[in-house]
N, C-alpha and C. Protein backbone atom coordinates (compact mmCIF):
# COMPACT_ATOMS: atom_id res chain seq x y z
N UNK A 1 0.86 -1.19 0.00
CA UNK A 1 0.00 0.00 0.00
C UNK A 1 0.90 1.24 0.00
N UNK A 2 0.34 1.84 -0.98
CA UNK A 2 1.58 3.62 -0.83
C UNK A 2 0.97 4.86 0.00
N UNK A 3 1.79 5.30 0.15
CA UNK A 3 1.40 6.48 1.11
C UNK A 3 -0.05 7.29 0.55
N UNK A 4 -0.14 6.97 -0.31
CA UNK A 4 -1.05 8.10 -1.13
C UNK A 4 -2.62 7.04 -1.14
N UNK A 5 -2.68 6.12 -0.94
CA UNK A 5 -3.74 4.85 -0.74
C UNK A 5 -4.86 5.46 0.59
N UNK A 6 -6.26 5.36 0.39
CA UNK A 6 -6.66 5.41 1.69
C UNK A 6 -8.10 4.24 1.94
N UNK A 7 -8.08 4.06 3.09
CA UNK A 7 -9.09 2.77 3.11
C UNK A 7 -10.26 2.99 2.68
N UNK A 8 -11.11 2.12 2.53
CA UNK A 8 -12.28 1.74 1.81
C UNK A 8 -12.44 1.79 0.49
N UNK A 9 -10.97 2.61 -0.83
CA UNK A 9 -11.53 2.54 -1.59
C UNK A 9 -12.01 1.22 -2.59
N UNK A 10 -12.97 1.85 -3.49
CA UNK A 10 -13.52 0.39 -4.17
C UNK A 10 -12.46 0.02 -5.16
N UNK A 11 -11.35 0.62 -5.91
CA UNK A 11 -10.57 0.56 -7.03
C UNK A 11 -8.74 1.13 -6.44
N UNK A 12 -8.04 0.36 -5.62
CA UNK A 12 -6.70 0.33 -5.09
C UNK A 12 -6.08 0.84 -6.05
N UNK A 13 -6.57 0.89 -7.75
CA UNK A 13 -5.17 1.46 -8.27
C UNK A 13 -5.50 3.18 -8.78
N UNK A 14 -6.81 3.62 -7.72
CA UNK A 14 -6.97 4.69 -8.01
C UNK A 14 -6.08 6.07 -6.96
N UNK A 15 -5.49 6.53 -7.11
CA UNK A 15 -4.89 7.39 -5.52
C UNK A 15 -4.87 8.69 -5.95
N UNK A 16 -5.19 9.06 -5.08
CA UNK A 16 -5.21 10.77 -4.87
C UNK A 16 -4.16 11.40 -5.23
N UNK A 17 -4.30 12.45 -5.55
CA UNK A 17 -3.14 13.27 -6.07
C UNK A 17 -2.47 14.03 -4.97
N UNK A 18 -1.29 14.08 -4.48
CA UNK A 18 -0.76 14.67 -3.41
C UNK A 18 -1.08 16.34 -3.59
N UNK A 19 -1.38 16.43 -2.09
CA UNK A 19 -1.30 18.00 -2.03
C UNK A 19 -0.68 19.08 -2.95
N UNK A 20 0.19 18.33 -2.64
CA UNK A 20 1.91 19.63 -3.11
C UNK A 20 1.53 19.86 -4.59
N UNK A 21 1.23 18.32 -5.18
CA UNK A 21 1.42 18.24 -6.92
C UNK A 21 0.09 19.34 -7.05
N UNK A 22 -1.50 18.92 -6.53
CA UNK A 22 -1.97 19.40 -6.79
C UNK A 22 -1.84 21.30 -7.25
N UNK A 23 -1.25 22.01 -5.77
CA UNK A 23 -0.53 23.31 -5.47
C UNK A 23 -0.13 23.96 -6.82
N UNK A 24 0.97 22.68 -7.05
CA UNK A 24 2.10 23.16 -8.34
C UNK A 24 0.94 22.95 -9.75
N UNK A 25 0.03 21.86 -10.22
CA UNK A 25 -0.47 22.09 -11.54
C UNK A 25 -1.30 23.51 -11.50
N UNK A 26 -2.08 23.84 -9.90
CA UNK A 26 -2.87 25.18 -10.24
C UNK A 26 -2.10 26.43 -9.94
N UNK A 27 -0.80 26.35 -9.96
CA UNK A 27 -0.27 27.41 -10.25
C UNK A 27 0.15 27.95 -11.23
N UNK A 28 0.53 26.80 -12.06
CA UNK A 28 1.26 26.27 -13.53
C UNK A 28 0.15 27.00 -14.33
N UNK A 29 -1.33 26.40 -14.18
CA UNK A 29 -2.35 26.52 -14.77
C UNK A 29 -2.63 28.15 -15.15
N UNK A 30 -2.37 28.91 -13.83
CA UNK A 30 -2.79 30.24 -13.54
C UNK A 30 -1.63 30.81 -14.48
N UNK A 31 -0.84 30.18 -14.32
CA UNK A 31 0.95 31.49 -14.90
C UNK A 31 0.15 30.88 -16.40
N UNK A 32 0.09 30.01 -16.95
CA UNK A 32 -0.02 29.77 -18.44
C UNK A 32 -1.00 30.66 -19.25
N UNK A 33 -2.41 31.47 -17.85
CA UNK A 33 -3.42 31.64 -18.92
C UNK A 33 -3.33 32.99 -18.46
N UNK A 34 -1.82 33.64 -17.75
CA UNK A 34 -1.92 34.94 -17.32
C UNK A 34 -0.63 35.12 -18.08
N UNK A 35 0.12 35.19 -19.28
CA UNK A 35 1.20 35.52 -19.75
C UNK A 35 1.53 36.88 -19.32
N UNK A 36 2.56 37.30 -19.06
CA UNK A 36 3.50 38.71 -18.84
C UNK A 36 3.89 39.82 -20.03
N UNK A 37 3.47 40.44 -19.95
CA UNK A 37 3.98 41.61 -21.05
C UNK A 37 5.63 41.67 -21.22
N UNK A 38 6.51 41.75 -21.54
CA UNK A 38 8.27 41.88 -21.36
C UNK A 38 8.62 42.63 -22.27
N UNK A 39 9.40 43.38 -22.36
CA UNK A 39 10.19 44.17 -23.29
C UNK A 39 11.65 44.07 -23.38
N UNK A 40 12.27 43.81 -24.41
CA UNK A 40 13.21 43.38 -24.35
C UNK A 40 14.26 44.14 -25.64
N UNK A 41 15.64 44.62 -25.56
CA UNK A 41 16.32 45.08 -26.22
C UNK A 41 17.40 44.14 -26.74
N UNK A 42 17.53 44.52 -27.88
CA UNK A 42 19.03 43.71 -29.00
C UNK A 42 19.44 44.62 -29.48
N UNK A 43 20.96 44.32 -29.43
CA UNK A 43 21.51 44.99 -30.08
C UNK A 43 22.94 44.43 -30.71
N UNK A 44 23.46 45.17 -31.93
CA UNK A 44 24.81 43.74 -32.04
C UNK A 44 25.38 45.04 -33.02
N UNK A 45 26.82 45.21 -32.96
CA UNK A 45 27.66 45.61 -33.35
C UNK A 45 29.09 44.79 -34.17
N UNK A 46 29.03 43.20 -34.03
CA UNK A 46 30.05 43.14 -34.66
C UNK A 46 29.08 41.58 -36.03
N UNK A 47 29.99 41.37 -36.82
CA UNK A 47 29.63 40.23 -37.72
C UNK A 47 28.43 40.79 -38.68
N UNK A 48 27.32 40.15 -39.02
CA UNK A 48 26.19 40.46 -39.88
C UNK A 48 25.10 40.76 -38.95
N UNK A 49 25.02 42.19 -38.64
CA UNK A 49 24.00 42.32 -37.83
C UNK A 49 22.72 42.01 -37.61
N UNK A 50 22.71 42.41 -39.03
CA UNK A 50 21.16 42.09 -39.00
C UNK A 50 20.65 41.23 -39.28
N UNK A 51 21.45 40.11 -39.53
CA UNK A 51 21.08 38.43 -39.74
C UNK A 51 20.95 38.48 -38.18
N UNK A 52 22.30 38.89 -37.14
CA UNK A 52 22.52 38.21 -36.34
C UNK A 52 21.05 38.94 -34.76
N UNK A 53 20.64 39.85 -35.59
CA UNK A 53 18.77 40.31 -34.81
C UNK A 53 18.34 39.60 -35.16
N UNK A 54 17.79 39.51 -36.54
CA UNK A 54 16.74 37.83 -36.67
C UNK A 54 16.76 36.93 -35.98
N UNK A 55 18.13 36.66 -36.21
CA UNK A 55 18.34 35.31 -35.73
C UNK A 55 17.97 35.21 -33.91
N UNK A 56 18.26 36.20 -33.05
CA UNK A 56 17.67 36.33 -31.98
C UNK A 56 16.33 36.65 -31.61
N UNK A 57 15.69 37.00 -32.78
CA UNK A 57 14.13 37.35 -32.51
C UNK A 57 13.35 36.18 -32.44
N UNK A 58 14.08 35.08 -33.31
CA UNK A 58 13.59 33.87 -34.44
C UNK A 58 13.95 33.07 -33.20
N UNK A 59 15.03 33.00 -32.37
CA UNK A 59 15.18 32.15 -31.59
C UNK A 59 14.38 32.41 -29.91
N UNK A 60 14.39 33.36 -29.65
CA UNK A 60 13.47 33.75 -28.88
C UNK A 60 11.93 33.09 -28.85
N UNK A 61 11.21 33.38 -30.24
CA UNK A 61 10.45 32.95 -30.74
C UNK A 61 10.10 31.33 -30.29
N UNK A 62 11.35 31.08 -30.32
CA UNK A 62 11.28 29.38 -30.53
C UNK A 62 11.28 28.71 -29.24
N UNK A 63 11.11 29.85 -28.16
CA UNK A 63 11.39 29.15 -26.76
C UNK A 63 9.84 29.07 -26.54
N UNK A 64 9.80 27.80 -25.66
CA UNK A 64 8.82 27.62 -24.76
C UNK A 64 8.00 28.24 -23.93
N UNK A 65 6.95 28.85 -23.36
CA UNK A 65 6.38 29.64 -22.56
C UNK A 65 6.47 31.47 -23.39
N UNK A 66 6.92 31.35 -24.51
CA UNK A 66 7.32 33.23 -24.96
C UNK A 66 6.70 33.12 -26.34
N UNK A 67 6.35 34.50 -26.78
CA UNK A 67 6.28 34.38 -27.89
C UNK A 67 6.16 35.76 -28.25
N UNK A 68 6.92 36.53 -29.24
CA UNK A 68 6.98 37.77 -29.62
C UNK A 68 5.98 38.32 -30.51
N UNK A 69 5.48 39.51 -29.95
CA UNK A 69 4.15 39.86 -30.10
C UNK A 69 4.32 41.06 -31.11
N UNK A 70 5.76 41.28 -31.19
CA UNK A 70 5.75 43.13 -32.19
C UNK A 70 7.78 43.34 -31.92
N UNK A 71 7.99 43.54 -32.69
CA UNK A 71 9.30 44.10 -33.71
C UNK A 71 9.56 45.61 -33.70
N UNK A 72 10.24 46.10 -33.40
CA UNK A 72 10.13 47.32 -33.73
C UNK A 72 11.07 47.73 -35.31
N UNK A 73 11.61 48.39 -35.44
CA UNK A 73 12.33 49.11 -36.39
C UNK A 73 13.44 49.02 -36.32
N UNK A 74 14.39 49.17 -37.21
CA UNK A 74 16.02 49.08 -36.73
C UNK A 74 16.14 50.63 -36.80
N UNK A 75 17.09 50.54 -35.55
CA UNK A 75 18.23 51.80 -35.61
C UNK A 75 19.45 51.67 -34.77
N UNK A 76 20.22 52.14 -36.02
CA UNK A 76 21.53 52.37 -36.18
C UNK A 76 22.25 53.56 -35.15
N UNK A 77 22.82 53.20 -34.12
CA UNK A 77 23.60 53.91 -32.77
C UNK A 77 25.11 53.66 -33.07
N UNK A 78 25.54 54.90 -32.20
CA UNK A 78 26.97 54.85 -31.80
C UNK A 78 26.98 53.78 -30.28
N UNK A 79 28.19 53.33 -30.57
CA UNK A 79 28.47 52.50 -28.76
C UNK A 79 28.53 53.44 -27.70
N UNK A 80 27.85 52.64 -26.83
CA UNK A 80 27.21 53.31 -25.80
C UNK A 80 29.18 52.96 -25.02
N UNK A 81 29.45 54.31 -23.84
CA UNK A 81 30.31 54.25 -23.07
C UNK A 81 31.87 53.88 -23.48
N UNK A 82 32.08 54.18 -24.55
CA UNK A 82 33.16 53.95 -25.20
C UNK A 82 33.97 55.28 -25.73
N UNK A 83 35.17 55.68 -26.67
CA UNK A 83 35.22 56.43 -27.41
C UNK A 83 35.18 56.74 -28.47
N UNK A 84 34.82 57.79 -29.44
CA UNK A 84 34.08 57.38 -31.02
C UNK A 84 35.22 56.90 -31.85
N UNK A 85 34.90 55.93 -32.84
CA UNK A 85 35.08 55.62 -33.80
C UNK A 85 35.96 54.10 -33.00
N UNK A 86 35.97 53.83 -31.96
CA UNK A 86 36.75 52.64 -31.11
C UNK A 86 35.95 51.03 -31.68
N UNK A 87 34.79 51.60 -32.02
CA UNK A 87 34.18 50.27 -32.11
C UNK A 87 33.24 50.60 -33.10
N UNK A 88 32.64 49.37 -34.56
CA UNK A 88 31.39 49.82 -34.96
C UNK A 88 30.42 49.91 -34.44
N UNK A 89 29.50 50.63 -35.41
CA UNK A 89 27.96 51.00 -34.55
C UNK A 89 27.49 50.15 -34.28
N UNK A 90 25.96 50.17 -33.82
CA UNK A 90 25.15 49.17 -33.58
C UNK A 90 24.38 49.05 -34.27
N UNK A 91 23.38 47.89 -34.62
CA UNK A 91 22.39 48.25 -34.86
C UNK A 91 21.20 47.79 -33.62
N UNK A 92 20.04 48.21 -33.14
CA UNK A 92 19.40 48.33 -32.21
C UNK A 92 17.91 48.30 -32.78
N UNK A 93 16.82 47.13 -32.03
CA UNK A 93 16.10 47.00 -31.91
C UNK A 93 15.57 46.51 -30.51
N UNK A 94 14.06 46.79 -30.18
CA UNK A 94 13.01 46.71 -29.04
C UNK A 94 12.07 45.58 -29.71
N UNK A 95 12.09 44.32 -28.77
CA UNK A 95 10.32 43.01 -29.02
C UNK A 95 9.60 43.07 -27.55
N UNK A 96 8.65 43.46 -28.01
CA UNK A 96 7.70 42.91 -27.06
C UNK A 96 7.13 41.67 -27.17
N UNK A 97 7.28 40.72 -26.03
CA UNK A 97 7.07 39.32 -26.01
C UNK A 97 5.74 39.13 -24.56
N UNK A 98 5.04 38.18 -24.91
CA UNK A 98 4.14 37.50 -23.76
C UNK A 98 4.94 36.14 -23.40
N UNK A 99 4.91 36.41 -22.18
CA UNK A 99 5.74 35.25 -21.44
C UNK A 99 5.47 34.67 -20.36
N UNK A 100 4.96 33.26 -20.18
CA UNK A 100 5.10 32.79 -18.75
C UNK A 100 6.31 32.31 -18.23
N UNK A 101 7.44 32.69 -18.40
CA UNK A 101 8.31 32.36 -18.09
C UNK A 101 8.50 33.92 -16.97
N UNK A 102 8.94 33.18 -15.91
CA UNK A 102 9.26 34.49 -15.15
C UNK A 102 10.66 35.18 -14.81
N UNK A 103 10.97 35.75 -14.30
CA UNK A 103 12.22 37.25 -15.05
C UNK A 103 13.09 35.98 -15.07
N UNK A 104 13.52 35.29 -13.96
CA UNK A 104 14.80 34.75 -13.90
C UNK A 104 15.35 33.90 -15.07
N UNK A 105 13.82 32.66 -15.60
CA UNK A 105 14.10 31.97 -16.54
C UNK A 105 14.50 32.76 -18.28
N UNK A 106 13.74 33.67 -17.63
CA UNK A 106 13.64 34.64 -19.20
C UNK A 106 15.12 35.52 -19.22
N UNK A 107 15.83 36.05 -17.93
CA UNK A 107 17.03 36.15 -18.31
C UNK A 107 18.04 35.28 -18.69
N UNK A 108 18.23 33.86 -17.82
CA UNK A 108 18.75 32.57 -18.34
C UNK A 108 18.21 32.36 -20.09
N UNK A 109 17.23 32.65 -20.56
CA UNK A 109 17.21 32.30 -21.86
C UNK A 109 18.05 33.66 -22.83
N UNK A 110 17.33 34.74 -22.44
CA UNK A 110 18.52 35.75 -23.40
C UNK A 110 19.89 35.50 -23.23
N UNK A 111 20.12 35.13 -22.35
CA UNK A 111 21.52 34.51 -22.06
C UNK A 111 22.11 33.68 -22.86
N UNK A 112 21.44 32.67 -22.97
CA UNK A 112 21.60 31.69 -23.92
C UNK A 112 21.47 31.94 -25.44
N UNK A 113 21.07 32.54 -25.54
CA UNK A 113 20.80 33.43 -26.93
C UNK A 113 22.07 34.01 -27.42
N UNK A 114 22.24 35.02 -26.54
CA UNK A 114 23.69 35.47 -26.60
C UNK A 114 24.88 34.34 -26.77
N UNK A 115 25.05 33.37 -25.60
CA UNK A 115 25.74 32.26 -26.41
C UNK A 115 25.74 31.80 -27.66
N UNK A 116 25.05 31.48 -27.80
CA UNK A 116 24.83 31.03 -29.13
C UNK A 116 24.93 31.37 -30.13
N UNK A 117 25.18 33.02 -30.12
CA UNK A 117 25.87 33.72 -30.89
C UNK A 117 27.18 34.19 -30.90
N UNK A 118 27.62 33.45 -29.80
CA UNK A 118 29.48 33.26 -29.41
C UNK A 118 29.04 34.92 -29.10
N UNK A 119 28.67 35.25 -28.11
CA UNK A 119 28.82 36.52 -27.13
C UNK A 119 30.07 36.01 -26.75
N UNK A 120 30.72 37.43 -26.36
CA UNK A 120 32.03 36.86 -25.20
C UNK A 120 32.01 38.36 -24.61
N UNK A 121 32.09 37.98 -23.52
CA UNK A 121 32.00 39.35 -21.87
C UNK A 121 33.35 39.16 -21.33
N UNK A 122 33.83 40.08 -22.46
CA UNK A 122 35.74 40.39 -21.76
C UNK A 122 35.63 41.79 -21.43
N UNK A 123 34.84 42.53 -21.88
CA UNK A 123 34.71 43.42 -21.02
C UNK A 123 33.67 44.50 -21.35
N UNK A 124 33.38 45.27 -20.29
CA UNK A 124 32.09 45.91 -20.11
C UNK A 124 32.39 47.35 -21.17
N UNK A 125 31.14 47.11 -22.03
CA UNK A 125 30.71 47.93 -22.89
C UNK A 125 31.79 47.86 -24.22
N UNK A 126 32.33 46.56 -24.60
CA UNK A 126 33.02 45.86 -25.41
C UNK A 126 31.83 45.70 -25.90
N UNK A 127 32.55 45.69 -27.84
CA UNK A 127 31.43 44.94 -28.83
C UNK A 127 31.35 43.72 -28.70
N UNK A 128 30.09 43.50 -29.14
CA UNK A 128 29.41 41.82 -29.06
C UNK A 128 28.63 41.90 -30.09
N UNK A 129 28.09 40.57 -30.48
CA UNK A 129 27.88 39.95 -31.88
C UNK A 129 26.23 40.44 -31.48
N UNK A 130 26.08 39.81 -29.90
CA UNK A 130 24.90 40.05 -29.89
C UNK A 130 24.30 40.57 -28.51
N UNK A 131 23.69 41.54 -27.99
CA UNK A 131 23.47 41.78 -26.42
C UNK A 131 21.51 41.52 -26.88
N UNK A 132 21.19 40.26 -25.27
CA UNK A 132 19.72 40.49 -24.95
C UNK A 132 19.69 41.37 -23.88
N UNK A 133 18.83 42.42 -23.90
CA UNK A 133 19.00 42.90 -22.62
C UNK A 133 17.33 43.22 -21.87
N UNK A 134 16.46 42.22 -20.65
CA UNK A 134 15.87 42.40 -20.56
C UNK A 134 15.09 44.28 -20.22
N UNK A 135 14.19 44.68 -20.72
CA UNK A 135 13.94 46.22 -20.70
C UNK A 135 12.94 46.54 -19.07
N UNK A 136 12.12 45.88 -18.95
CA UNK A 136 11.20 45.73 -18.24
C UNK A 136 10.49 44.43 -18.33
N UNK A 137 9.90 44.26 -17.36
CA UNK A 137 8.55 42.58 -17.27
C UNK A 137 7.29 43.20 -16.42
N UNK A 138 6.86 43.02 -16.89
CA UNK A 138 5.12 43.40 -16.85
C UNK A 138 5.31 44.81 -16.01
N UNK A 139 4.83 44.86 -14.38
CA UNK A 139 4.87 46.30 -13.81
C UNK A 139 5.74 45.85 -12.33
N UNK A 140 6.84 45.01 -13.07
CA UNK A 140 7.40 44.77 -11.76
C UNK A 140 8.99 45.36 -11.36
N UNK A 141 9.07 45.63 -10.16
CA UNK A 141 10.14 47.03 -9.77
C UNK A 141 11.29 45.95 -8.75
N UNK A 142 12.42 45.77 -9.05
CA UNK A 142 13.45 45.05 -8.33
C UNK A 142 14.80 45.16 -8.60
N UNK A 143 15.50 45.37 -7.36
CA UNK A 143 16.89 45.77 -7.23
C UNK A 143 17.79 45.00 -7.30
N UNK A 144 17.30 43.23 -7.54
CA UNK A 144 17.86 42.38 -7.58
C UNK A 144 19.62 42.44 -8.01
N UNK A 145 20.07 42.67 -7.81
CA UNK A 145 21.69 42.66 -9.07
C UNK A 145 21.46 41.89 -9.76
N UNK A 146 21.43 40.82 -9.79
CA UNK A 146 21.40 39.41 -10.98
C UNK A 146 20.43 40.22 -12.10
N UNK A 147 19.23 41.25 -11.94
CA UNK A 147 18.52 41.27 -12.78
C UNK A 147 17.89 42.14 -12.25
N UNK A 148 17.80 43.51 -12.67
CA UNK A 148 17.45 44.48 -11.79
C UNK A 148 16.35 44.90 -12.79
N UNK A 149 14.98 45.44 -12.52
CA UNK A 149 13.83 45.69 -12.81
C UNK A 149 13.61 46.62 -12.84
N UNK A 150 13.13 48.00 -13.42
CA UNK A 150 13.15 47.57 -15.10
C UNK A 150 14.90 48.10 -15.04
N UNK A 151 15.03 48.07 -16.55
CA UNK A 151 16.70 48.28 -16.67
C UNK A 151 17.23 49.30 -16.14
N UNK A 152 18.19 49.49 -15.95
CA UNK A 152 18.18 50.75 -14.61
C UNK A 152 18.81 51.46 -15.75
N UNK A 153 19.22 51.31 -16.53
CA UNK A 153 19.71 52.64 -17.78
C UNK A 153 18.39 52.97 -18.83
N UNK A 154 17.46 52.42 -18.29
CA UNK A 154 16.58 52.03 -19.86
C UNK A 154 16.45 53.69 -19.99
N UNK A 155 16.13 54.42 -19.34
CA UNK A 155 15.11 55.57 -19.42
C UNK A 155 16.55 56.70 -19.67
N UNK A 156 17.45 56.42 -19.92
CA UNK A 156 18.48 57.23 -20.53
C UNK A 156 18.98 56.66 -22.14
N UNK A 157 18.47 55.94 -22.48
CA UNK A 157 19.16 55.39 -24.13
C UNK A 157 18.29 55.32 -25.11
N UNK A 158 18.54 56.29 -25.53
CA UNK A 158 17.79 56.39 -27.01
C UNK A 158 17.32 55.56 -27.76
N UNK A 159 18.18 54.58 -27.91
CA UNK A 159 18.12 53.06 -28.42
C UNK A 159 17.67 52.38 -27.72
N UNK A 160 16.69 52.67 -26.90
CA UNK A 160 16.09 51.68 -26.01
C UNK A 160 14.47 52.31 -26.46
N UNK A 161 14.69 53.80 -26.27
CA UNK A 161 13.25 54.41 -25.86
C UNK A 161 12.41 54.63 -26.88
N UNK A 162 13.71 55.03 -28.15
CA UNK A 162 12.71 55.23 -29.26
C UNK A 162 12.22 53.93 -30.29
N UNK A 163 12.71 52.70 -30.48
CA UNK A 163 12.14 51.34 -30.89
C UNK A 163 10.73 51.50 -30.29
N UNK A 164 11.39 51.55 -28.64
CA UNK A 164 9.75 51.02 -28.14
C UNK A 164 9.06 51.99 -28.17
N UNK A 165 8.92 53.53 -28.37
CA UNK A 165 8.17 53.86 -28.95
C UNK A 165 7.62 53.88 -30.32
N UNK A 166 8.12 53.47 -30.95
CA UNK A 166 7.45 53.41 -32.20
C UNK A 166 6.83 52.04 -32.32
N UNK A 167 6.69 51.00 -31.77
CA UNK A 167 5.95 49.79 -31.28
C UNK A 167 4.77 49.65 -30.24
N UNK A 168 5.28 51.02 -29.41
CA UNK A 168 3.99 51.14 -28.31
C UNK A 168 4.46 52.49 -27.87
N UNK A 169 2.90 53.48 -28.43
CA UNK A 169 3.29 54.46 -28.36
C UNK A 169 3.10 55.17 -26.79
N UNK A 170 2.05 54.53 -26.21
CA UNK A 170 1.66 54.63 -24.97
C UNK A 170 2.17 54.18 -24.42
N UNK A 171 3.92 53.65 -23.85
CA UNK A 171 4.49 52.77 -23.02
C UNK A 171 4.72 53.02 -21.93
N UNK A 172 4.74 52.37 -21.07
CA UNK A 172 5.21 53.07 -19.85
C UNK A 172 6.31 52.11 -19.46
N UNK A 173 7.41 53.01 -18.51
CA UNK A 173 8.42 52.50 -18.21
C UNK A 173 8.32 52.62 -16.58
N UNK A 174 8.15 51.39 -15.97
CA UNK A 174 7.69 51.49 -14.45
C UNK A 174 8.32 51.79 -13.67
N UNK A 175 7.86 52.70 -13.08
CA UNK A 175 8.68 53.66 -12.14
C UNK A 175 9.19 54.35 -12.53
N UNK A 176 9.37 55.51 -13.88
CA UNK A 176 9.70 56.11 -14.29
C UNK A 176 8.82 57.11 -15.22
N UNK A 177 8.04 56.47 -15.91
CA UNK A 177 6.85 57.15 -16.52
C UNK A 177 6.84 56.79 -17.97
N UNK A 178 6.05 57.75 -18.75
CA UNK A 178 5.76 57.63 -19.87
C UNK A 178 6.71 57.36 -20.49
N UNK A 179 7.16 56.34 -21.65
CA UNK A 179 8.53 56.09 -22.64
C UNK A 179 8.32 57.66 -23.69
N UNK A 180 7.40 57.92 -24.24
CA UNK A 180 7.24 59.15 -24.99
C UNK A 180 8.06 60.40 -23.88
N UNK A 181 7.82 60.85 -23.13
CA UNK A 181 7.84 61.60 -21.95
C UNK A 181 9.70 61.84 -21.97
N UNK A 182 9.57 60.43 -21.41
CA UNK A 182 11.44 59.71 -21.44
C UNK A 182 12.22 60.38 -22.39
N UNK A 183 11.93 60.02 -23.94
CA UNK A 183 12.27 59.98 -25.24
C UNK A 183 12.58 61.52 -25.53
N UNK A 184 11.27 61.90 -25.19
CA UNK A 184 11.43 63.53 -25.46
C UNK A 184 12.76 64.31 -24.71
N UNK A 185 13.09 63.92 -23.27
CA UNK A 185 14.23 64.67 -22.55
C UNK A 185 15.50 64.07 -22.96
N UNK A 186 15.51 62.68 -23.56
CA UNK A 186 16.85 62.12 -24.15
C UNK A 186 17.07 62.52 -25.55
N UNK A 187 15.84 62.62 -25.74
CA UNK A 187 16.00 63.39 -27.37
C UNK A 187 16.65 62.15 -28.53
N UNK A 188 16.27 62.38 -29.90
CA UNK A 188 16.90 61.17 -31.04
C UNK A 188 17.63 61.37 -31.34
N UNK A 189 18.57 62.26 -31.27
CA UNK A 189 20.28 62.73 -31.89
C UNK A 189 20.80 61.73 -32.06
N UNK A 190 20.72 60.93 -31.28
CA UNK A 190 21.97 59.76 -30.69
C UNK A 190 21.57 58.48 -31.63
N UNK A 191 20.52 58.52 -32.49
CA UNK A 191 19.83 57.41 -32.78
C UNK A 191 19.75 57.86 -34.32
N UNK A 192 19.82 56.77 -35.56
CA UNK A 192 19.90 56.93 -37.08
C UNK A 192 18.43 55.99 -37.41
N UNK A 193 17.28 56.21 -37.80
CA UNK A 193 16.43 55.27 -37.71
C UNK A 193 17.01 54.58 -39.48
N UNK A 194 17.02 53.26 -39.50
CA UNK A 194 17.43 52.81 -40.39
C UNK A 194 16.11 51.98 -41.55
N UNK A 195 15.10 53.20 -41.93
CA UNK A 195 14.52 52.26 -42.94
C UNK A 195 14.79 51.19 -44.27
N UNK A 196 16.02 50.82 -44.59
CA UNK A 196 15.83 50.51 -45.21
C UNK A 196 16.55 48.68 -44.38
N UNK A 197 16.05 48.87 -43.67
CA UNK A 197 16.12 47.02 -42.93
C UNK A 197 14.75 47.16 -42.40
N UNK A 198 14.58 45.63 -42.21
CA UNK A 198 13.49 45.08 -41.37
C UNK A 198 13.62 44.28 -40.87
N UNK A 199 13.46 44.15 -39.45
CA UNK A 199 13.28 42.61 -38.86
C UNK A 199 11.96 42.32 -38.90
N UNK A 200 11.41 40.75 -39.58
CA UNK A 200 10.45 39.63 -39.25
C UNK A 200 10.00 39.80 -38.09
N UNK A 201 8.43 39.67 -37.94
CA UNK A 201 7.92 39.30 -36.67
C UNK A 201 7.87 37.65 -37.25
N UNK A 202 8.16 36.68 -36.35
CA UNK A 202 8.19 35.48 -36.75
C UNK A 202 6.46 34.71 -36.70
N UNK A 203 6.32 34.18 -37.86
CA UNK A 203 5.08 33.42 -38.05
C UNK A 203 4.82 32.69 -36.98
């Protein structure tokens, strides 16, 4: 007889579902049919850029629990924290994704993303093939280090503010305010909008 067995029933190979499991499927249940809003930034300065955005939008795409809901526009930036002409530009795009995946797993996956594009972190504000950088997740505010909520530079980079405005013009950046609002005091100088690329929203 297993722990989970209780007397009188008429059918022994029927048993109850433990507490705990039960707990975990109706939580599972709840996160699946409540997906998260996320905003999320790319950007890549060295190799084929703009293969190498697709290819992160496309793979994103392809994860489990996410799915990208809107693309913004490319634009073409200078490197952020460097000196000019030290490194090529960028090019820079904003996705908004629905996600039950929550911040931690969803940073472990941009992460992986970045691998996969042979990222290498030799040093800070060094070019890379490819940066995910989570922007915000739904309306949630955290100082975490590992993953601090929303990006604690977001509301100073051009290349952050103006994608997502032109994807959502009403955005808000939590705890900070309106992304339009933002945009306007950072101003687009800093930013080349590049029509003549497009990134795929993936089918």
């Amino acid at each position: 007889m297993t722990a989970f067995s209780t007397e009188g029933q008429s059918d022994p190979t029927v048993q109850p579902v433990p507490t705990a499991v039960v707990k975990q499927v109706d939580a599972a249940d709840i996160t699946l049919s409540n997906p998260k809003m996320a905003v999320i930034s790319l950007g890549s300065n060295l190799g084929n850029r703009l293969e190498t955005l697709q290819g992160a939008v496309d793979a994103l795409e392809d994860t489990p629990g996410l799915r990208v809901k809107a693309v913004s526009p490319v634009y073409e930036t200078e490197p952020w924290g460097v000196e000019a002409d030290t490194q090529p530009s960028y090019f820079n795009a904003v996705i908004l994704v629905k996600t039950t995946l929550p911040p931690a797993s969803l940073l472990e996956r941009g992460q992986a993303v970045e691998e996969a594009f042979d990222r290498v972190r030799e040093e800070r504000w060094g070019p890379r093939t490819i940066d995910v950088d989570i922007v915000s997740y739904a309306d949630v505010l955290s100082d975490d280090p590992v993953l601090t909520l929303p990006h604690p530079r977001a509301h100073e980079r051009a290349f952050v503010l103006a994608p997502w405005h032109d994807v959502d013009p009403e955005a808000q950046l939590p705890g900070a305010g309106p992304v339009a609002q933002l945009l306007a005091q950072v101003g687009r100088d800093s930013v080349l909008p590049r029509a003549d690329l497009e990134l795929r929203l993936p089918e």
